[in-house]
PDB file of N, CA and C in Angstrom:
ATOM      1  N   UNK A   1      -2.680 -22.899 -13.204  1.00  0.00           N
ATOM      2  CA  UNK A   1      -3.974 -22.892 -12.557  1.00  0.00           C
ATOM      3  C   UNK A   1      -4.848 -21.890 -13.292  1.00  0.00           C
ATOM      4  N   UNK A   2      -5.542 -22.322 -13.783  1.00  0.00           N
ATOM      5  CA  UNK A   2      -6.961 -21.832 -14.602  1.00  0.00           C
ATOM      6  C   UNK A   2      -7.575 -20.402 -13.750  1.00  0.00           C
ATOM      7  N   UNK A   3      -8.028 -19.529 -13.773  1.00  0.00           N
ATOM      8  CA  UNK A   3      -8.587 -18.474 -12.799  1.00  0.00           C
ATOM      9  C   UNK A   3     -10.055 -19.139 -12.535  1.00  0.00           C
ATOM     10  N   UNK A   4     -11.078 -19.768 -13.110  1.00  0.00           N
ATOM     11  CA  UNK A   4     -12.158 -20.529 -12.508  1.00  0.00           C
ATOM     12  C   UNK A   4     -12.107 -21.208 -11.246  1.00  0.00           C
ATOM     13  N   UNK A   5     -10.798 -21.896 -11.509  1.00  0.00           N
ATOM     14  CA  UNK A   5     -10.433 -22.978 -10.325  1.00  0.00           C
ATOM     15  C   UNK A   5      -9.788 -22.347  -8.980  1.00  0.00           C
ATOM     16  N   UNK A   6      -9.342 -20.982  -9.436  1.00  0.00           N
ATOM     17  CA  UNK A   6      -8.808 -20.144  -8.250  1.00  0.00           C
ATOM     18  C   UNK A   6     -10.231 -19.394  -7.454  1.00  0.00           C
ATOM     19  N   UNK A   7     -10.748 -19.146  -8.502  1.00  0.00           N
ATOM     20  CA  UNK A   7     -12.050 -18.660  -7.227  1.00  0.00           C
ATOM     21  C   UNK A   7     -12.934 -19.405  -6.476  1.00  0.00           C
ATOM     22  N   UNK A   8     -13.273 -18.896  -5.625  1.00  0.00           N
ATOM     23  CA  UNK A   8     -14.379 -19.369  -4.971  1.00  0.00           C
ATOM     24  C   UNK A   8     -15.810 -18.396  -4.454  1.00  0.00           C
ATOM     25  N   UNK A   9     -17.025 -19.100  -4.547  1.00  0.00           N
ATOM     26  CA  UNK A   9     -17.980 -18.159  -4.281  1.00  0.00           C
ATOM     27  C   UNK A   9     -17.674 -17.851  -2.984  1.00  0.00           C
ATOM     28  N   UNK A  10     -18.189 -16.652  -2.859  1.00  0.00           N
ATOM     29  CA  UNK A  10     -18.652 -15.862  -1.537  1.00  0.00           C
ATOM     30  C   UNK A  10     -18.627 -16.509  -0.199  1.00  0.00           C
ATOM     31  N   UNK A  11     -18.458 -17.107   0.513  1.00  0.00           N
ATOM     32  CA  UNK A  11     -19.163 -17.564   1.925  1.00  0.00           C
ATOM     33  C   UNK A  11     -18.636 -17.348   3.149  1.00  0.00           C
ATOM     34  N   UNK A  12     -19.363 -17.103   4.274  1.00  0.00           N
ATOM     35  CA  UNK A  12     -19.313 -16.470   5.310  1.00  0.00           C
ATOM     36  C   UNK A  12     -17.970 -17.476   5.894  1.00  0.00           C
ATOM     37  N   UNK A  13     -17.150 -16.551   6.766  1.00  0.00           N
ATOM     38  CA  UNK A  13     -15.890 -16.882   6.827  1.00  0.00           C
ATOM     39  C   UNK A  13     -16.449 -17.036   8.707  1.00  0.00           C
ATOM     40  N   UNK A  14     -15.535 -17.387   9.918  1.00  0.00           N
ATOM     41  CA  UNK A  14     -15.504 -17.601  11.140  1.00  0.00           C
ATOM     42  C   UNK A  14     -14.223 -16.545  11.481  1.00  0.00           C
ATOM     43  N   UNK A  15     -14.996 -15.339  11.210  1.00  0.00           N
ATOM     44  CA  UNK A  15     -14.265 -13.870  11.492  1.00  0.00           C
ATOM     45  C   UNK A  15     -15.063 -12.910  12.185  1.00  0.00           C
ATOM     46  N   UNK A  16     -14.413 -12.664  13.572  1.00  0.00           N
ATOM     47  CA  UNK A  16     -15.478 -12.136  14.134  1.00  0.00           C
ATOM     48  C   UNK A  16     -15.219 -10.005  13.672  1.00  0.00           C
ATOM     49  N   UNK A  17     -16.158  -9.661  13.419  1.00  0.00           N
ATOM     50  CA  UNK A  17     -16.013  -8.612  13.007  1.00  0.00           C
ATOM     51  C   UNK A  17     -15.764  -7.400  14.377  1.00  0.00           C
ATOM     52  N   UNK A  18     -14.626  -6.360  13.899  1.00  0.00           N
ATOM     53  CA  UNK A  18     -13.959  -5.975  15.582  1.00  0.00           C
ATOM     54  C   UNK A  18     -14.591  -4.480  14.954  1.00  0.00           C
ATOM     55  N   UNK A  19     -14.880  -3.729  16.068  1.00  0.00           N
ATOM     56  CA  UNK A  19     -15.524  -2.747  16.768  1.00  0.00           C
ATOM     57  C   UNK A  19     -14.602  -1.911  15.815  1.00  0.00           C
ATOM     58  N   UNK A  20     -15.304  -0.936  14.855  1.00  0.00           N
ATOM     59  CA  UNK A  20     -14.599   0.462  14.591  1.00  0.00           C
ATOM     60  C   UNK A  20     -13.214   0.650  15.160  1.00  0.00           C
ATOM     61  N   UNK A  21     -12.213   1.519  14.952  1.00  0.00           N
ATOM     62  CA  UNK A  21     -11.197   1.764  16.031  1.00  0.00           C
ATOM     63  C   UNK A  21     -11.364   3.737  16.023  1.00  0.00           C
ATOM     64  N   UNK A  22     -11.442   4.122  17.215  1.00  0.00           N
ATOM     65  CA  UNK A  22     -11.484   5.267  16.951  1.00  0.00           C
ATOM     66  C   UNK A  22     -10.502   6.058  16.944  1.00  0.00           C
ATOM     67  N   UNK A  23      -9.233   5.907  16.783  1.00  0.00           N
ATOM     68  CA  UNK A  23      -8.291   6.371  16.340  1.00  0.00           C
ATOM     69  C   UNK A  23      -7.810   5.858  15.371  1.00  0.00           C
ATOM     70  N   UNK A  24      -8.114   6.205  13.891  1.00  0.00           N
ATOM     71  CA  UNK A  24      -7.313   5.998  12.901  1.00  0.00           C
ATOM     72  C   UNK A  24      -5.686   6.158  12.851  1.00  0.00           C
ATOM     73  N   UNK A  25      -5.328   7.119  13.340  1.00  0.00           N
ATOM     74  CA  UNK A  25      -3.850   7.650  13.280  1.00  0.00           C
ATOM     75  C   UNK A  25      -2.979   6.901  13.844  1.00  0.00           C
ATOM     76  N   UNK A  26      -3.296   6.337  15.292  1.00  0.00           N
ATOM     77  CA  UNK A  26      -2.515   5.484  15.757  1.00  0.00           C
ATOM     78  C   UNK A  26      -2.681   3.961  15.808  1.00  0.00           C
ATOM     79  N   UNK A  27      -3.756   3.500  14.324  1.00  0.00           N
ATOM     80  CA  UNK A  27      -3.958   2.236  13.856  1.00  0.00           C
ATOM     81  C   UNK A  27      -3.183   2.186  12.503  1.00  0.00           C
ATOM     82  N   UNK A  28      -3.190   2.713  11.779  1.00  0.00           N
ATOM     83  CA  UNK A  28      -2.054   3.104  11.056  1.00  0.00           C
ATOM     84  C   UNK A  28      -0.684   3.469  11.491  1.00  0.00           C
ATOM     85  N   UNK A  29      -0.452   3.798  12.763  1.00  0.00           N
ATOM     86  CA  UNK A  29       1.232   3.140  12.937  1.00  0.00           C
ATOM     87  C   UNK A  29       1.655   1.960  13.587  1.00  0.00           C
ATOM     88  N   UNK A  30       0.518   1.348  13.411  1.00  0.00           N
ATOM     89  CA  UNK A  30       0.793  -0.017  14.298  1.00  0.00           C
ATOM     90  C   UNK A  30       0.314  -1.066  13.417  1.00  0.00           C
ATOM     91  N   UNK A  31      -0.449  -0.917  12.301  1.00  0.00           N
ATOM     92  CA  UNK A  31      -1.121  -1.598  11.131  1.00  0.00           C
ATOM     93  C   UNK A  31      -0.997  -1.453  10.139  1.00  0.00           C
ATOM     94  N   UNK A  32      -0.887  -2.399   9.138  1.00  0.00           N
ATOM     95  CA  UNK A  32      -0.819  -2.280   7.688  1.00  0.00           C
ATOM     96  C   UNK A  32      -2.239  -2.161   6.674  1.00  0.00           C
ATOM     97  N   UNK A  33      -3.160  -1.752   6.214  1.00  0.00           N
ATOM     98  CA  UNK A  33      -3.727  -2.422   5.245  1.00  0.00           C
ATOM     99  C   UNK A  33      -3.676  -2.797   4.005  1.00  0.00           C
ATOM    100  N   UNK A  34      -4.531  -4.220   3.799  1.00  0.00           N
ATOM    101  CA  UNK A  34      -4.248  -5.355   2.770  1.00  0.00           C
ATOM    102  C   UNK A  34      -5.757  -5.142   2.347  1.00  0.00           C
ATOM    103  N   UNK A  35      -6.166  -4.892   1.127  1.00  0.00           N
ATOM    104  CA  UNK A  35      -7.425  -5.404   0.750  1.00  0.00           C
ATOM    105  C   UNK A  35      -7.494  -6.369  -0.298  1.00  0.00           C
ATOM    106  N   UNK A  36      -9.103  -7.477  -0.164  1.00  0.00           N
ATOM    107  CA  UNK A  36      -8.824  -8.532  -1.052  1.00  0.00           C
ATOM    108  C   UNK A  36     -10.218  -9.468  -0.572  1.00  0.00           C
ATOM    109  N   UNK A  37     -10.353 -10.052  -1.470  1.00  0.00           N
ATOM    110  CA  UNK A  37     -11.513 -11.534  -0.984  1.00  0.00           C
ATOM    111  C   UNK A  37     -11.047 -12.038  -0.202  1.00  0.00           C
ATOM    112  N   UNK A  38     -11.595 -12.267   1.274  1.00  0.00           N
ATOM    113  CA  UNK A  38     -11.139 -13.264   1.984  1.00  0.00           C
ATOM    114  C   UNK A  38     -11.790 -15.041   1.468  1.00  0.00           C
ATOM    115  N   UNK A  39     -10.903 -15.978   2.007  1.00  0.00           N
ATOM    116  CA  UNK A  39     -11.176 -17.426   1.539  1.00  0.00           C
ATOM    117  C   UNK A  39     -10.674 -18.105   2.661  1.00  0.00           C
ATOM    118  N   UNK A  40     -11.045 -19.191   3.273  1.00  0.00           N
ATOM    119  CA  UNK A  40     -10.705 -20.208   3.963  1.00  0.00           C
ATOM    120  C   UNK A  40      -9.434 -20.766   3.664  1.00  0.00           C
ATOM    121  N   UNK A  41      -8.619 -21.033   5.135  1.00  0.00           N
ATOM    122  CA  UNK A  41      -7.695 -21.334   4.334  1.00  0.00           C
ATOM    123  C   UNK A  41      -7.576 -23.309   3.990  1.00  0.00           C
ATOM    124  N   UNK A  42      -6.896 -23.644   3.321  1.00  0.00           N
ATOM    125  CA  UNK A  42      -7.565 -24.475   2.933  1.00  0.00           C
ATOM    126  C   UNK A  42      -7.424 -26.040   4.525  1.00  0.00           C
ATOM    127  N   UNK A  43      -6.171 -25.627   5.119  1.00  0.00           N
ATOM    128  CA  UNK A  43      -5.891 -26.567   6.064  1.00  0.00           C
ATOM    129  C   UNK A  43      -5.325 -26.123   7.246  1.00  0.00           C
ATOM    130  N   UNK A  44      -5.539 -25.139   7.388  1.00  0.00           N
ATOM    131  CA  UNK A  44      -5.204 -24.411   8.624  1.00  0.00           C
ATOM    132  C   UNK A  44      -6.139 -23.770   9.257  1.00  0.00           C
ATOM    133  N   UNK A  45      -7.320 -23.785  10.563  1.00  0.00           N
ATOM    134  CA  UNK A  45      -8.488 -22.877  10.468  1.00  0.00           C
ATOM    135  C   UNK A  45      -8.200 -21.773  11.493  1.00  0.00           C
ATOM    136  N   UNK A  46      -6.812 -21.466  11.398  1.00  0.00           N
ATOM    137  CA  UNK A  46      -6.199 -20.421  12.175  1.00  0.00           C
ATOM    138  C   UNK A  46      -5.239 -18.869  11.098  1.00  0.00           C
ATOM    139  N   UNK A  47      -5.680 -19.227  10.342  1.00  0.00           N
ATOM    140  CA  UNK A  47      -4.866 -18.533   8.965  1.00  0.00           C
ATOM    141  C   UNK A  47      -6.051 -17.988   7.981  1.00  0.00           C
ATOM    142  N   UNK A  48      -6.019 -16.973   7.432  1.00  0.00           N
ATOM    143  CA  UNK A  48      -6.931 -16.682   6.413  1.00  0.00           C
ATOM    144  C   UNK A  48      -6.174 -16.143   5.092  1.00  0.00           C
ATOM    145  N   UNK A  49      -7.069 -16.673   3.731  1.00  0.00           N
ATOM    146  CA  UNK A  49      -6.324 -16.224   2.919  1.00  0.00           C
ATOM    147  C   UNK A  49      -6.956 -15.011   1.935  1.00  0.00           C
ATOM    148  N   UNK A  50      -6.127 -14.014   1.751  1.00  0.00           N
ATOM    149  CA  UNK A  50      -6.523 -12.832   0.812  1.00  0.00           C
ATOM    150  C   UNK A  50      -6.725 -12.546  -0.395  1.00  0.00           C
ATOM    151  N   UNK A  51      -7.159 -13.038  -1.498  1.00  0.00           N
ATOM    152  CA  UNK A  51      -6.696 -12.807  -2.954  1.00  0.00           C
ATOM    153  C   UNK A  51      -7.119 -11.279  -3.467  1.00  0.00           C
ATOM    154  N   UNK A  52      -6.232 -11.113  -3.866  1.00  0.00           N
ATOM    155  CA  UNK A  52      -6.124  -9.567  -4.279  1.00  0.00           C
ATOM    156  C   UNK A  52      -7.122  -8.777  -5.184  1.00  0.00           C
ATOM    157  N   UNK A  53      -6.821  -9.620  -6.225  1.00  0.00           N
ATOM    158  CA  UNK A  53      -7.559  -9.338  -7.533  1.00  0.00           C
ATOM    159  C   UNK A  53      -8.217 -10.712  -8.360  1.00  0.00           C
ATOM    160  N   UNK A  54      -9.175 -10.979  -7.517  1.00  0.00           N
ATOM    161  CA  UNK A  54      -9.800 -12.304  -7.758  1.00  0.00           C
ATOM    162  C   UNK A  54     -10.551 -12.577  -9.187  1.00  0.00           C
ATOM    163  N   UNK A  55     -10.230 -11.030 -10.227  1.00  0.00           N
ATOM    164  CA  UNK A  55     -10.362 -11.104 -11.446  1.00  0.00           C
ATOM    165  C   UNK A  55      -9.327 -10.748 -12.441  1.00  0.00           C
ATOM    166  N   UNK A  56      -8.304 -10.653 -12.350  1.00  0.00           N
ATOM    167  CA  UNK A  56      -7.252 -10.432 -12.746  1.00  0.00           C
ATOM    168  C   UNK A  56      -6.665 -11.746 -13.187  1.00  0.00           C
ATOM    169  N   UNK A  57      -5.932 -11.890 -14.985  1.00  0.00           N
ATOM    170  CA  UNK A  57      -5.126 -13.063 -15.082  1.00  0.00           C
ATOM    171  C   UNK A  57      -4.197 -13.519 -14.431  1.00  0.00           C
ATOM    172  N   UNK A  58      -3.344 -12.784 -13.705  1.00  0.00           N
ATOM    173  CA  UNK A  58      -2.177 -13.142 -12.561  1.00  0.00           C
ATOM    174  C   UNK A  58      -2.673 -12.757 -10.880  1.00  0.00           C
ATOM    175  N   UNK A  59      -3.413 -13.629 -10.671  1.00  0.00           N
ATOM    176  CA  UNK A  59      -4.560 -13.584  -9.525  1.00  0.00           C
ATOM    177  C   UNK A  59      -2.880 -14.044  -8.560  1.00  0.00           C
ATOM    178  N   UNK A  60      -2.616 -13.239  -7.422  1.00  0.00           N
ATOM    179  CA  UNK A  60      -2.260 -13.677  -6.134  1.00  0.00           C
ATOM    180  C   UNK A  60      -3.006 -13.176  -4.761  1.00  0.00           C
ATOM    181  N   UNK A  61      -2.418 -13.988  -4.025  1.00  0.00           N
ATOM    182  CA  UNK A  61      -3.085 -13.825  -2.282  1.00  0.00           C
ATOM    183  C   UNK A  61      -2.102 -13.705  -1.481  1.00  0.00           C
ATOM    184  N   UNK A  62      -2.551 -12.911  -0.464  1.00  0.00           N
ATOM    185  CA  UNK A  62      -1.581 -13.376   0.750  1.00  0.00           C
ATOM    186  C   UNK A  62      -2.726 -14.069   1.811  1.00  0.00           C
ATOM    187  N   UNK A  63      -1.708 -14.789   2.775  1.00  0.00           N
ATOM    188  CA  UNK A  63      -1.819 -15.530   3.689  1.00  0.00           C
ATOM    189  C   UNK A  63      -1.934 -15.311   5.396  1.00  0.00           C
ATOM    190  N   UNK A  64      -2.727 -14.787   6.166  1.00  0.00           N
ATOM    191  CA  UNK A  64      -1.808 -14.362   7.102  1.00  0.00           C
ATOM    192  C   UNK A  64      -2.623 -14.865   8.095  1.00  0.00           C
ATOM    193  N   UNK A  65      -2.050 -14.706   9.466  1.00  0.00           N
ATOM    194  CA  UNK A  65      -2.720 -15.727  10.596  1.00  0.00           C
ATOM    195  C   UNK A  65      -4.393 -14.395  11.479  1.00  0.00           C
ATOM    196  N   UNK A  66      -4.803 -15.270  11.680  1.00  0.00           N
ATOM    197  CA  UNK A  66      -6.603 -14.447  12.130  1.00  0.00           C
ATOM    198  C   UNK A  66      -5.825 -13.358  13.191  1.00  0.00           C
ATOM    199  N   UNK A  67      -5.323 -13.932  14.180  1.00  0.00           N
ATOM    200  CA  UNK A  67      -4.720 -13.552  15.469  1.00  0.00           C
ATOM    201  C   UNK A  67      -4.259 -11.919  15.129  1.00  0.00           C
ATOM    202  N   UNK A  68      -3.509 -12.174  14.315  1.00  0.00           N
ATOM    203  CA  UNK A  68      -2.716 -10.696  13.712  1.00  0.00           C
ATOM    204  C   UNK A  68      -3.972  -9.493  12.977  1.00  0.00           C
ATOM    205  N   UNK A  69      -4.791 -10.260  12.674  1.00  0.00           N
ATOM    206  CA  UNK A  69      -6.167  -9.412  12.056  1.00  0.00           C
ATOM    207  C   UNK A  69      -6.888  -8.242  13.506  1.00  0.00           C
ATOM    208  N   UNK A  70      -6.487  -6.892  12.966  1.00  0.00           N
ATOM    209  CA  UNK A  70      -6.687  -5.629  14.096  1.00  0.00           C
ATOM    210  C   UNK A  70      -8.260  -5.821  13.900  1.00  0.00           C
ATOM    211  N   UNK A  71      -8.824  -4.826  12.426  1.00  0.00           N
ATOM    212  CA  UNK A  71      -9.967  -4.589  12.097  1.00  0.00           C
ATOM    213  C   UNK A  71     -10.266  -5.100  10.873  1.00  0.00           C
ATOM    214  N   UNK A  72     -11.220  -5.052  10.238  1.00  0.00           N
ATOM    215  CA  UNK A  72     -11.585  -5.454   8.746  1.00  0.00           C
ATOM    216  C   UNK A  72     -12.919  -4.280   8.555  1.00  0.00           C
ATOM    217  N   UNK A  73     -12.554  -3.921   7.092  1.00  0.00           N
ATOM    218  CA  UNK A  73     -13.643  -2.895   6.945  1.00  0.00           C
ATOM    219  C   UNK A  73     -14.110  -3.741   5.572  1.00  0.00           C
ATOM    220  N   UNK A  74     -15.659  -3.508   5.027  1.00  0.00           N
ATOM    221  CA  UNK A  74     -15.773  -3.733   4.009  1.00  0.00           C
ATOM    222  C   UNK A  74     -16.071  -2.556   2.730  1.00  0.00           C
ATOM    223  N   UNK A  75     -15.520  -3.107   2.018  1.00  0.00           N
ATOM    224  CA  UNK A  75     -15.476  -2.556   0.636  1.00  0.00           C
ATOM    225  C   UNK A  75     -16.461  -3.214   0.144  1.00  0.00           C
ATOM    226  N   UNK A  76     -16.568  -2.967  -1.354  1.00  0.00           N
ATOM    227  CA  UNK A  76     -17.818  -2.766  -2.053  1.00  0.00           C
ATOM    228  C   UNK A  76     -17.480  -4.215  -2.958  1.00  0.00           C
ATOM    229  N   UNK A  77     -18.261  -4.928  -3.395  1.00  0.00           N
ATOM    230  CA  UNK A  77     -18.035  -6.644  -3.684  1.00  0.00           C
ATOM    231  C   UNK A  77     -17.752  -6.397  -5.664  1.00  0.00           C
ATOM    232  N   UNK A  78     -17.508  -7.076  -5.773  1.00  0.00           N
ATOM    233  CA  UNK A  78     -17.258  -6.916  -7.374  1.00  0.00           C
ATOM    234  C   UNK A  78     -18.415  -8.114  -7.719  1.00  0.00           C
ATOM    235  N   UNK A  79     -18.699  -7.865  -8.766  1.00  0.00           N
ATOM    236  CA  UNK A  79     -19.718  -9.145  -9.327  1.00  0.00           C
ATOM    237  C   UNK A  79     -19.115  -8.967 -11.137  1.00  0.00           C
ATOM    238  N   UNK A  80     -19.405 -10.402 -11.593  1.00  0.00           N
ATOM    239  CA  UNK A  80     -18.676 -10.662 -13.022  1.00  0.00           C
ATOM    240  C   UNK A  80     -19.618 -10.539 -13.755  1.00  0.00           C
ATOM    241  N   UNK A  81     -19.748 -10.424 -15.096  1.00  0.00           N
ATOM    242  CA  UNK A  81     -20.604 -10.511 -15.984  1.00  0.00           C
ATOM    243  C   UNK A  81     -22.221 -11.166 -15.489  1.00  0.00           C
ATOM    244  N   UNK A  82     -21.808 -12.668 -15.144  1.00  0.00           N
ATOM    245  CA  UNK A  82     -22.624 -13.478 -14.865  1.00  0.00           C
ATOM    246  C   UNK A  82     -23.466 -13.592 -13.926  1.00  0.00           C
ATOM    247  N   UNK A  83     -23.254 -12.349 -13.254  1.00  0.00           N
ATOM    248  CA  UNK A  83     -23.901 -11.801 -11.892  1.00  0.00           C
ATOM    249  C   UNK A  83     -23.716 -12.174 -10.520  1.00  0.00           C
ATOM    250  N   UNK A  84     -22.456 -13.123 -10.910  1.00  0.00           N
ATOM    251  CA  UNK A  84     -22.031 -13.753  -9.357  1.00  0.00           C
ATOM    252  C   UNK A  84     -20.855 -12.461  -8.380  1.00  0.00           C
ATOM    253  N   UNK A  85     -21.460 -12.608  -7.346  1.00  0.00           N
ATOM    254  CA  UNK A  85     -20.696 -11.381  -6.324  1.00  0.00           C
ATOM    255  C   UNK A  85     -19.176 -12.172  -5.683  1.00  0.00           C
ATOM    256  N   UNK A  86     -18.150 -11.283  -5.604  1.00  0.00           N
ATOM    257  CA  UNK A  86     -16.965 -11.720  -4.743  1.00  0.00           C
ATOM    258  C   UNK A  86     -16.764 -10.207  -3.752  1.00  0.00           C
ATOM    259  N   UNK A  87     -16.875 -10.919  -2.710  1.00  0.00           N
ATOM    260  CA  UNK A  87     -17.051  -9.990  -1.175  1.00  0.00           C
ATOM    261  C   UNK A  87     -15.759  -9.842  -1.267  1.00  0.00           C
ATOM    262  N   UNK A  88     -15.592  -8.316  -1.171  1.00  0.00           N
ATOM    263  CA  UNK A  88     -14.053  -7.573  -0.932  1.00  0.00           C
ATOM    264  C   UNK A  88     -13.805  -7.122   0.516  1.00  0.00           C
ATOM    265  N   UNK A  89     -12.918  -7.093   0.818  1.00  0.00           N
ATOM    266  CA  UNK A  89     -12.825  -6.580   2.507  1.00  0.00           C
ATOM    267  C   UNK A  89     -11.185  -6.116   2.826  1.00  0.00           C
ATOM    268  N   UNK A  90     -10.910  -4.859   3.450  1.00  0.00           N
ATOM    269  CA  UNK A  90      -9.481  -4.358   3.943  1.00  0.00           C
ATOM    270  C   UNK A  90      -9.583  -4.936   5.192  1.00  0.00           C
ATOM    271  N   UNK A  91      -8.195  -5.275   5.498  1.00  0.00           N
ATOM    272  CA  UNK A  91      -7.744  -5.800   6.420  1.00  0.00           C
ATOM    273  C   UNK A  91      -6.810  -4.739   7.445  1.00  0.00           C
ATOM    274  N   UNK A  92      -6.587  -5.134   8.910  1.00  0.00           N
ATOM    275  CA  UNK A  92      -5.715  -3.894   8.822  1.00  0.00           C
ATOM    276  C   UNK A  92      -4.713  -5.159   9.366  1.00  0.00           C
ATOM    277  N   UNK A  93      -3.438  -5.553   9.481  1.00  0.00           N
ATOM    278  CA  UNK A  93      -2.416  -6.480   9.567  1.00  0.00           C
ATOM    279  C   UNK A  93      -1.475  -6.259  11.355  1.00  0.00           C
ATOM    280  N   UNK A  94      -1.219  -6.513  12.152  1.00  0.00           N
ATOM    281  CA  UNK A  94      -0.030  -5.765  13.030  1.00  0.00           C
ATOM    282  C   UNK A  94       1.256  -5.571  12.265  1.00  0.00           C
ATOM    283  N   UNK A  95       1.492  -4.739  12.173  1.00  0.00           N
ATOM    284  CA  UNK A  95       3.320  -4.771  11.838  1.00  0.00           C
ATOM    285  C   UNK A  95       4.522  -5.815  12.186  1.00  0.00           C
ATOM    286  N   UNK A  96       5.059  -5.995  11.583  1.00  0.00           N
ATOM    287  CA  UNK A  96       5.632  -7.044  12.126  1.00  0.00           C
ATOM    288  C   UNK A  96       5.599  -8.594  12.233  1.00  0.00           C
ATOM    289  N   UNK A  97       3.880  -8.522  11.706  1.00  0.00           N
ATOM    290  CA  UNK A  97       3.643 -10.157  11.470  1.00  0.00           C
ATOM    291  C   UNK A  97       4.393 -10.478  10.235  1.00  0.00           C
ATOM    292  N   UNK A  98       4.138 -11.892  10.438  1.00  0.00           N
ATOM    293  CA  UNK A  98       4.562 -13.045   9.180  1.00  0.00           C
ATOM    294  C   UNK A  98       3.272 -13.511   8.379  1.00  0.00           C
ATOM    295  N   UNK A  99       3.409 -12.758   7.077  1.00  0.00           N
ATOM    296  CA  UNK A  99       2.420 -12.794   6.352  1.00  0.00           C
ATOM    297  C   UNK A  99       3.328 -13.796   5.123  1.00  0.00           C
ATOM    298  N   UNK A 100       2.114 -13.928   3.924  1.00  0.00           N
ATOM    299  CA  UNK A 100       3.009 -14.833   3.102  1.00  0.00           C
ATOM    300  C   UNK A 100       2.054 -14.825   1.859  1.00  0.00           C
ATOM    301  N   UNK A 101       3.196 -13.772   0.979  1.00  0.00           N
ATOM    302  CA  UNK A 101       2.642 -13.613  -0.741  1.00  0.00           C
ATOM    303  C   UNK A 101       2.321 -15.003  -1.844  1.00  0.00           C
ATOM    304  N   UNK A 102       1.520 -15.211  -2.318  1.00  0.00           N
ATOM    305  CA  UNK A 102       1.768 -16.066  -3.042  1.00  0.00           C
ATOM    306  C   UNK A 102       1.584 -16.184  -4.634  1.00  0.00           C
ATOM    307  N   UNK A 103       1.919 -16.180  -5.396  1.00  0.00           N
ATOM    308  CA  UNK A 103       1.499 -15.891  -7.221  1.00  0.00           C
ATOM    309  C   UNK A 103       1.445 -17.549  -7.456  1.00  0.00           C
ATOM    310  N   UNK A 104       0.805 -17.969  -7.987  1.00  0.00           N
ATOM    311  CA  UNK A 104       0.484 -19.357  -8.802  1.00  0.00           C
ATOM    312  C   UNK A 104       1.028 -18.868 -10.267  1.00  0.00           C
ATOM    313  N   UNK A 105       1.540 -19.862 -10.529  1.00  0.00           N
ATOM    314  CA  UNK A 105       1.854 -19.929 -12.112  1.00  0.00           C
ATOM    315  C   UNK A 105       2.015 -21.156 -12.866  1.00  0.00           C
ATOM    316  N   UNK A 106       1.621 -21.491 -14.148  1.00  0.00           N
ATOM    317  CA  UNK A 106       1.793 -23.026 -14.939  1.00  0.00           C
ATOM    318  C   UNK A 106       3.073 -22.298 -15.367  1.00  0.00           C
ATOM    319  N   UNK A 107       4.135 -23.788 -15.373  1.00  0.00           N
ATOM    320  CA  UNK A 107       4.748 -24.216 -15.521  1.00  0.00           C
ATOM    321  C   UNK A 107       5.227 -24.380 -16.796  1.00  0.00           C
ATOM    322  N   UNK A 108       5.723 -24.079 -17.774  1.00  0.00           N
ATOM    323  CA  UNK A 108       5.983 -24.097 -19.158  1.00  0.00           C
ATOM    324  C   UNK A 108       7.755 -23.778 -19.343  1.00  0.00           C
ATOM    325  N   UNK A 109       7.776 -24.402 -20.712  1.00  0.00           N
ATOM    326  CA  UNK A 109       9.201 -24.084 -21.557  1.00  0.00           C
ATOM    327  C   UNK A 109       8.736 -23.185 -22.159  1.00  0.00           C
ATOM    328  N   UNK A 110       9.978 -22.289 -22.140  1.00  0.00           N
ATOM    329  CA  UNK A 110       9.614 -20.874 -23.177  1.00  0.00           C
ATOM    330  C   UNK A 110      10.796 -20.739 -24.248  1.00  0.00           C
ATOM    331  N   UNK A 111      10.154 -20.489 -24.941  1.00  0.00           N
ATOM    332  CA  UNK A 111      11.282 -20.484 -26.306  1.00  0.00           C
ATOM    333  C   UNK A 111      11.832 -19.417 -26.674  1.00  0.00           C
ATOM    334  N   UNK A 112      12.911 -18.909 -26.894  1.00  0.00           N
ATOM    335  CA  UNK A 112      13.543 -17.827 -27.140  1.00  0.00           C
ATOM    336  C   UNK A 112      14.355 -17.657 -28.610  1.00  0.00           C
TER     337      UNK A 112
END
């Protein structure tokens, strides 16, 4: 998979954005954070997906369900040469959920 074909522009996701938490300390022992572009997922509209490093040659995401999503803070968006923006955002996760890594890779014989 080409990295063109892995991105996608920017667009507003059906995430409702949750209230500050005012205890950091005890959101961090009950939460993980993940930061990354969020993306639709592609067939599930109960799941959202994360890509990490949406400019990076070995681009992966994780997967994880909305429900489990505590807070989301935003970070600062990256934009490419070409002046197009990709919206970054931390996540904070519950512990304990079922999340799900994923790396894409082509398929090749390698010669040794």
């Amino acid at each position: 998979m080409t990295l063109p074909a892995f991105l996608q522009k920017a667009q507003k996701l059906d995430i409702e954005a949750y209230k500050k938490s005012k205890d950091w300390k005890s959101l961090s022992k009950t939460h993980v954070p993940y930061s990354g572009s969020p993306q639709k997922h592609p067939y599930d509209p109960k799941k959202v997906i994360l890509v990490v490093d949406p400019f990076s040659t070995n681009p992966f995401y994780y997967e994880f369900k909305i429900r489990d999503i505590e807070y989301i803070e935003d970070l600062h968006s990256m934009v490419t040469i070409e002046g197009d923006a990709i919206t970054m955002f931390r996540v904070w996760i519950k512990k304990k959920s079922i999340g799900v890594r994923s790396i894409p890779f082509v398929v090749e014989d390698t010669n040794r």
